[in-house]
C-alpha atoms as a PDB file:
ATOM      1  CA  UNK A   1      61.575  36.130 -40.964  1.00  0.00           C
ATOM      2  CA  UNK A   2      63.233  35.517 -37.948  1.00  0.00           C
ATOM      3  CA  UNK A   3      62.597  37.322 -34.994  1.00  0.00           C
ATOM      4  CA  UNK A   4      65.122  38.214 -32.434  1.00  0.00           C
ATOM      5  CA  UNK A   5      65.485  36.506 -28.981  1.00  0.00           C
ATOM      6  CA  UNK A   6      64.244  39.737 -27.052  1.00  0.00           C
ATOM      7  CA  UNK A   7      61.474  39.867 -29.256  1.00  0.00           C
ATOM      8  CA  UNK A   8      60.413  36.554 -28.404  1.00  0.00           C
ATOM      9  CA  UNK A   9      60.578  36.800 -25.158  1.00  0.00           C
ATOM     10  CA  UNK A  10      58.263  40.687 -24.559  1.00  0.00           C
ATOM     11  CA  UNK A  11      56.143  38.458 -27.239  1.00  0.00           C
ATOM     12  CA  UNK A  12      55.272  35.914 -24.454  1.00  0.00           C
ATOM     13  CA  UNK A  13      55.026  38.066 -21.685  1.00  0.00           C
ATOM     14  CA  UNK A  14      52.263  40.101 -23.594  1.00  0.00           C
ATOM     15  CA  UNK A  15      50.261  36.203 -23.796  1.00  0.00           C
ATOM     16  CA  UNK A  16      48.452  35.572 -21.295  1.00  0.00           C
ATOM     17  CA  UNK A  17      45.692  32.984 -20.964  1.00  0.00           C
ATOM     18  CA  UNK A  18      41.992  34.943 -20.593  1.00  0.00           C
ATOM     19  CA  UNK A  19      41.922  32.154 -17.425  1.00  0.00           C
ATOM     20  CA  UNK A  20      44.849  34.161 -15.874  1.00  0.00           C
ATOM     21  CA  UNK A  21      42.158  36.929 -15.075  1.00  0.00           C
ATOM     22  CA  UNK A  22      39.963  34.951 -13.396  1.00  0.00           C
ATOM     23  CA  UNK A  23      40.648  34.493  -9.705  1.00  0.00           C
ATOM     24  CA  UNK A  24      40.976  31.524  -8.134  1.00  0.00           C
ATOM     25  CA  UNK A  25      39.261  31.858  -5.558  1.00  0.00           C
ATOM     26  CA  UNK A  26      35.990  32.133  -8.426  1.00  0.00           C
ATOM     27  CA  UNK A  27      36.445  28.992 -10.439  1.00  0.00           C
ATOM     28  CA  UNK A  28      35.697  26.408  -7.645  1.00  0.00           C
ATOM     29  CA  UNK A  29      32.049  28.795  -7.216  1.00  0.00           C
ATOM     30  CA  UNK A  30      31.570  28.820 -10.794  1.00  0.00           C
ATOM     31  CA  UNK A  31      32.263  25.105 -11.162  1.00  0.00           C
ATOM     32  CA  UNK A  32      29.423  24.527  -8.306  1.00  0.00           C
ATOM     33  CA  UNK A  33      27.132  26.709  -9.864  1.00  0.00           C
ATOM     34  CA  UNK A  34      27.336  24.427 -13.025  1.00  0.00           C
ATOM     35  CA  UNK A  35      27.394  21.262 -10.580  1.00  0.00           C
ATOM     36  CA  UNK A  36      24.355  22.427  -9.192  1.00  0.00           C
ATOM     37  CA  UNK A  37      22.437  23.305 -12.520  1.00  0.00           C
ATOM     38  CA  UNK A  38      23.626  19.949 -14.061  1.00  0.00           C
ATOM     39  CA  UNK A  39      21.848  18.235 -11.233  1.00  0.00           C
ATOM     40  CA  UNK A  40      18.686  20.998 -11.066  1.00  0.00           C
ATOM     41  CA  UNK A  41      18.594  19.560 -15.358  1.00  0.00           C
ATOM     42  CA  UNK A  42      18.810  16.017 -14.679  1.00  0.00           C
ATOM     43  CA  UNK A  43      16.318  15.843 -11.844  1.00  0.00           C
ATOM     44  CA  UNK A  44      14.065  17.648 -13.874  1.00  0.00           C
ATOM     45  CA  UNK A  45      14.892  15.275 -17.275  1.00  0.00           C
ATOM     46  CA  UNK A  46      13.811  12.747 -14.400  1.00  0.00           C
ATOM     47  CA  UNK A  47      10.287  14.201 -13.800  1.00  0.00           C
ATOM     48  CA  UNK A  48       9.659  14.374 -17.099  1.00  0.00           C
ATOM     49  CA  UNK A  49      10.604  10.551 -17.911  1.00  0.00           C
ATOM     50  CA  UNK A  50       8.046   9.775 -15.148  1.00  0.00           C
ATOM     51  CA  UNK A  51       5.309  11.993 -16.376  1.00  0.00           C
ATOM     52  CA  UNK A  52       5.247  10.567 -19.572  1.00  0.00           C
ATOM     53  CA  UNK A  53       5.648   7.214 -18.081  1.00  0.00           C
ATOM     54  CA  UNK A  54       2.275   7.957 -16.276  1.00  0.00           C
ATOM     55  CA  UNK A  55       0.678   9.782 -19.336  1.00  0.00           C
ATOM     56  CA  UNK A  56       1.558   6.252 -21.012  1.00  0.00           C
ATOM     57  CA  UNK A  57       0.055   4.010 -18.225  1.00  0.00           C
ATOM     58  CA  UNK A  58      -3.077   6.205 -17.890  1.00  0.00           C
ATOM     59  CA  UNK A  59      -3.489   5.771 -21.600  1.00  0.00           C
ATOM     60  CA  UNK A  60      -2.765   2.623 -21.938  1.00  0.00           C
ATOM     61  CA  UNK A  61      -5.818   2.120 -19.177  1.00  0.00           C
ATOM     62  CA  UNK A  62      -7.772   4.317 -20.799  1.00  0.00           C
ATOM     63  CA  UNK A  63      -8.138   1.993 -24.022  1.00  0.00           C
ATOM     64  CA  UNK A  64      -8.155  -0.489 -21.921  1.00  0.00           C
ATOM     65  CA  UNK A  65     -11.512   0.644 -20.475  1.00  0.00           C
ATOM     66  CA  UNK A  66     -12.586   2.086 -24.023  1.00  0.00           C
ATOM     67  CA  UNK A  67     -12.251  -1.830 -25.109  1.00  0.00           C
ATOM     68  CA  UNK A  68     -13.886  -3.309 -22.536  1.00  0.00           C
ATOM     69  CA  UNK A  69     -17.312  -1.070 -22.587  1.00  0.00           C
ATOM     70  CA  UNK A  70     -17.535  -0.089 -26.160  1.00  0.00           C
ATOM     71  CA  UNK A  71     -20.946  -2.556 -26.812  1.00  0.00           C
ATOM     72  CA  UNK A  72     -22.316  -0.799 -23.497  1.00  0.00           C
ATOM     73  CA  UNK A  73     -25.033   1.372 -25.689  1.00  0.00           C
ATOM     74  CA  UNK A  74     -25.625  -1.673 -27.785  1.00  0.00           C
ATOM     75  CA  UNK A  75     -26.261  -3.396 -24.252  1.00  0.00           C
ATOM     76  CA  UNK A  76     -28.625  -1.287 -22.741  1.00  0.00           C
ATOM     77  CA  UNK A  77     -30.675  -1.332 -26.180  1.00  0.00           C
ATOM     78  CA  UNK A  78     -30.829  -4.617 -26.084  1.00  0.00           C
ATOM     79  CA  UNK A  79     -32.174  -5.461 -22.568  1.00  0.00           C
ATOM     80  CA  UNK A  80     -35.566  -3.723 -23.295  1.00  0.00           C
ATOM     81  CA  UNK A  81     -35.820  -7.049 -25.571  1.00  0.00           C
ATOM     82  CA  UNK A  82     -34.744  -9.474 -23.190  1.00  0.00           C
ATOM     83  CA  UNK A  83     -37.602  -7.846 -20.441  1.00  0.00           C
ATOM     84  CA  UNK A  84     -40.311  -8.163 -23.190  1.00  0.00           C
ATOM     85  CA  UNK A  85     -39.688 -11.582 -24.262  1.00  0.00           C
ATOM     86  CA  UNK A  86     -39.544 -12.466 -20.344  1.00  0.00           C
ATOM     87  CA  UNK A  87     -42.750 -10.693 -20.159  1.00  0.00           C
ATOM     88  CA  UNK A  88     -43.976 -12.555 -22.667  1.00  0.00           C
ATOM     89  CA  UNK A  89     -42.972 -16.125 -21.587  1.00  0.00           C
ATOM     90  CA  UNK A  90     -44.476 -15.344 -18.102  1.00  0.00           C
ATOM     91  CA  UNK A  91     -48.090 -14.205 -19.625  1.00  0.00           C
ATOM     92  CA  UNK A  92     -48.363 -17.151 -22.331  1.00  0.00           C
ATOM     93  CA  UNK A  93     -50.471 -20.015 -20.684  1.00  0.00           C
ATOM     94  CA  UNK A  94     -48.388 -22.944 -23.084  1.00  0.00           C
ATOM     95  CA  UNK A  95     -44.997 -21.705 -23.693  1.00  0.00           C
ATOM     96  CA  UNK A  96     -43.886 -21.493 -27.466  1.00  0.00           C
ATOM     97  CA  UNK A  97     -40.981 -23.419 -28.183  1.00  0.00           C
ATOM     98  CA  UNK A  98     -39.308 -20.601 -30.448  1.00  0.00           C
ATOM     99  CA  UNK A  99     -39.654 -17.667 -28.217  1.00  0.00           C
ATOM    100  CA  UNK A 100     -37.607 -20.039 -25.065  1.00  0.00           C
ATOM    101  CA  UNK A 101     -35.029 -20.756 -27.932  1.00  0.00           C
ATOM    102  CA  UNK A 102     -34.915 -16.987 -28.611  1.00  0.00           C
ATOM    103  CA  UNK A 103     -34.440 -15.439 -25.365  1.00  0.00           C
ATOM    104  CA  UNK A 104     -32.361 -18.556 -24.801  1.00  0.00           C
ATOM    105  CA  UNK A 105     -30.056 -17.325 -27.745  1.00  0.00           C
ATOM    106  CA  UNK A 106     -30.755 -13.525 -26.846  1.00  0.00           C
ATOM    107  CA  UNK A 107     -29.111 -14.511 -23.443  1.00  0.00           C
ATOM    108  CA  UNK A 108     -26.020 -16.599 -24.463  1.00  0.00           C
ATOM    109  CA  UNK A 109     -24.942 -13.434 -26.662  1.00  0.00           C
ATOM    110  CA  UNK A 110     -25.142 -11.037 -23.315  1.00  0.00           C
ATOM    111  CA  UNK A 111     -22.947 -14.080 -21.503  1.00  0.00           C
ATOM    112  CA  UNK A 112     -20.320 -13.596 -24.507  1.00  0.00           C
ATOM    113  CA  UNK A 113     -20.341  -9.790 -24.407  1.00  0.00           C
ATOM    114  CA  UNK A 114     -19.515 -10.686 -20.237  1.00  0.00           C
ATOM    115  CA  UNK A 115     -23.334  -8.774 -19.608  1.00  0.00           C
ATOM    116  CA  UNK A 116     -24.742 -10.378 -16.455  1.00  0.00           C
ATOM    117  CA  UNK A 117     -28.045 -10.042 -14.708  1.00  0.00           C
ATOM    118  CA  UNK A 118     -28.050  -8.150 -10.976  1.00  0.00           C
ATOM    119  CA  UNK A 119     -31.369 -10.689  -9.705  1.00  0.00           C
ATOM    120  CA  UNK A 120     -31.723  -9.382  -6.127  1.00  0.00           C
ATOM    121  CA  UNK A 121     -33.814 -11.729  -3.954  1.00  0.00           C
ATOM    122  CA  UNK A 122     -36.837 -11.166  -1.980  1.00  0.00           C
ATOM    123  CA  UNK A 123     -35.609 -10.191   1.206  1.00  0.00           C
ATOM    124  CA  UNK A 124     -31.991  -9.224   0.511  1.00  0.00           C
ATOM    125  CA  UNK A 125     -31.195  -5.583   1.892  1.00  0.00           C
ATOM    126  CA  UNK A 126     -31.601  -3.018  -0.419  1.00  0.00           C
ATOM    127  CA  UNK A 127     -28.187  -1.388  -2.032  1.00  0.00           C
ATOM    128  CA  UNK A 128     -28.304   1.238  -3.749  1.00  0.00           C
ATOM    129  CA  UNK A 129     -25.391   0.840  -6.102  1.00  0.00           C
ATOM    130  CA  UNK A 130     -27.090  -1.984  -7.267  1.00  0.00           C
ATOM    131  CA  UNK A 131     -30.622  -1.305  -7.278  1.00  0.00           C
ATOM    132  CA  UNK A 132     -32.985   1.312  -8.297  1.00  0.00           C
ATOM    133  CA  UNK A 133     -36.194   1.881  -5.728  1.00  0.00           C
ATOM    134  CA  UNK A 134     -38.959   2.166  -7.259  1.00  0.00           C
ATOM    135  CA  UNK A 135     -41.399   2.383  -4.688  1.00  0.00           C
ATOM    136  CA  UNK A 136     -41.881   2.148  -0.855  1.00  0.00           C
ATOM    137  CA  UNK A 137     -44.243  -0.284   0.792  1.00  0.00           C
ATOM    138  CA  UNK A 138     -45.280  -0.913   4.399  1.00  0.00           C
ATOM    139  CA  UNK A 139     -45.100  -4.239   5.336  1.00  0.00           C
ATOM    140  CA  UNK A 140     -45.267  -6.505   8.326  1.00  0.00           C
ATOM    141  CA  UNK A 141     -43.310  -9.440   7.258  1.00  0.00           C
ATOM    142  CA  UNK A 142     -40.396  -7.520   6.258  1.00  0.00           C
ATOM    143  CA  UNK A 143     -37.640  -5.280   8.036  1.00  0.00           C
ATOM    144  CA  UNK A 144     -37.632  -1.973   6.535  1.00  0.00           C
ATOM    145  CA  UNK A 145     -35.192  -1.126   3.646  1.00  0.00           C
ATOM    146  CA  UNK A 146     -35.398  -4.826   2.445  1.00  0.00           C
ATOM    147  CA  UNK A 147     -36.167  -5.568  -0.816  1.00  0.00           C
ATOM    148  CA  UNK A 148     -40.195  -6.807  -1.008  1.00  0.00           C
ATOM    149  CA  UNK A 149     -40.688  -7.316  -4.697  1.00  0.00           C
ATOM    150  CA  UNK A 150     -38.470  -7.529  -7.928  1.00  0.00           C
ATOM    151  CA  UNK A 151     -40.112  -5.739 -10.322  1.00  0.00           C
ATOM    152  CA  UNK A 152     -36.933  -5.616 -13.176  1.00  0.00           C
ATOM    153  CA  UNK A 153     -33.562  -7.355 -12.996  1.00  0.00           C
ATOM    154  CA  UNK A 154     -30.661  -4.823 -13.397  1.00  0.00           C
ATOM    155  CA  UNK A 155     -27.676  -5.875 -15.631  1.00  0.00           C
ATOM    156  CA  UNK A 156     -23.721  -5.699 -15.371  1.00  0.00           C
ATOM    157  CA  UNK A 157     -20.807  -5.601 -18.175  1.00  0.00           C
ATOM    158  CA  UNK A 158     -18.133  -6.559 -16.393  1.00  0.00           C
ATOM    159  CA  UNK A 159     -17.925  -5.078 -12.891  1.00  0.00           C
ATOM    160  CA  UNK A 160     -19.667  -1.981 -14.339  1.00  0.00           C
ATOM    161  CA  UNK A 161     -23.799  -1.392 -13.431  1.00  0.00           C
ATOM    162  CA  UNK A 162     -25.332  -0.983 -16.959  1.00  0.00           C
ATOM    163  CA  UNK A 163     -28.406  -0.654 -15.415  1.00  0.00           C
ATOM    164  CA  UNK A 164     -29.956  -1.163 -11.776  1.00  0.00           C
ATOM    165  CA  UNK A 165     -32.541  -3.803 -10.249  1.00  0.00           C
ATOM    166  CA  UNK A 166     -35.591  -2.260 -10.137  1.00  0.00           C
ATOM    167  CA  UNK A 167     -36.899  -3.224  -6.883  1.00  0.00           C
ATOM    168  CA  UNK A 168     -39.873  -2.241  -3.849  1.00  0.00           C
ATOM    169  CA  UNK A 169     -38.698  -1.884  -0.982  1.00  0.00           C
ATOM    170  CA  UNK A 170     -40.238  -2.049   2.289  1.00  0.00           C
ATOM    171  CA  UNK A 171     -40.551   0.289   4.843  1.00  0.00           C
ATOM    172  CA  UNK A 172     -41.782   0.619   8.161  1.00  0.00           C
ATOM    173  CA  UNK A 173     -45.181   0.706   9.086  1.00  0.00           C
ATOM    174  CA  UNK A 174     -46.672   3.995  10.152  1.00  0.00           C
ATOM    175  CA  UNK A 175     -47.416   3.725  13.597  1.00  0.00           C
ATOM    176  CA  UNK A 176     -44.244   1.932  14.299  1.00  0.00           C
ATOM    177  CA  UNK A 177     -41.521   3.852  13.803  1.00  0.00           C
END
């Protein structure tokens, strides 16, 4: 079937691109509106890489920290046993041989779990975020908020207090204030 050249020819005027409708005058606006909501999707995709980069990191530091403190229970039951065998070293008139290799051994496992005793010092200033007051005492000899007497060494894993010094400290004395 062969159509005629007149035919043809209304044929292609009746064809007309759906584009043709569209002034043009509205596709440069349309074409910025998609520019701008490309850019509005990739700054966003961008936010979200970095969020999960930061989920990742604070995870990652996380387990980090879960590694490094995971024996602290285990820690703090075991210093009740190092006080009591000190106790005991410092009330026995002749020293048994065993009990200084115990608490020698007892030690050497807290150095290898990187547990460390806090030992303040007669006369160092008293810090809280180290030591634990106990008690005030008046004294003469010493400035007030000084530490007078050590009455249990605190302990450290790592750069974390497992537990504080227990410590007097001294104070003023009443009728000098």
């Amino acid at each position: 079937m062969t159509k005629d050249p007149e035919s043809k020819a209304a044929a292609q005027e009746n064809i007309v691109p759906e584009e043709a409708d569209t002034p043009e005058a509205e596709v440069p606006a349309e074409a910025e509106t998609l520019r701008a909501e490309a850019m509005a999707h990739r700054e966003r995709s961008l936010r979200l890489a970095a969020e999960m980069e930061n989920v990742r990191r604070r995870a990652a530091r996380e387990l980090e920290s879960a590694h490094r403190f995971a024996l602290e229970r285990f820690a703090g039951e075991l210093l009740p046993v190092v006080d009591s065998l000190e106790l005991a070293l410092g009330a026995a008139e002749t020293v048994p041989e065993g009990l200084e290799m115990t608490l020698k051994l007892l030690r050497d496992v807290l150095v290898r779990h990187h547990i460390e005793a806090v030992t303040p010092v007669e006369g160092d200033a008293f810090d809280p975020g180290l030591h634990e007051a106990m008690a005030t005492q008046p004294s003469a000899e010493m400035a007030p908020d000084c530490i007078l007497q050590v009455v249990q060494k605190g302990y450290r894993i790592h750069d974390r207090l497992l537990r504080p010094a227990r410590v007097i400290v001294a104070r003023a004395l009443d009728g000098s204030a």
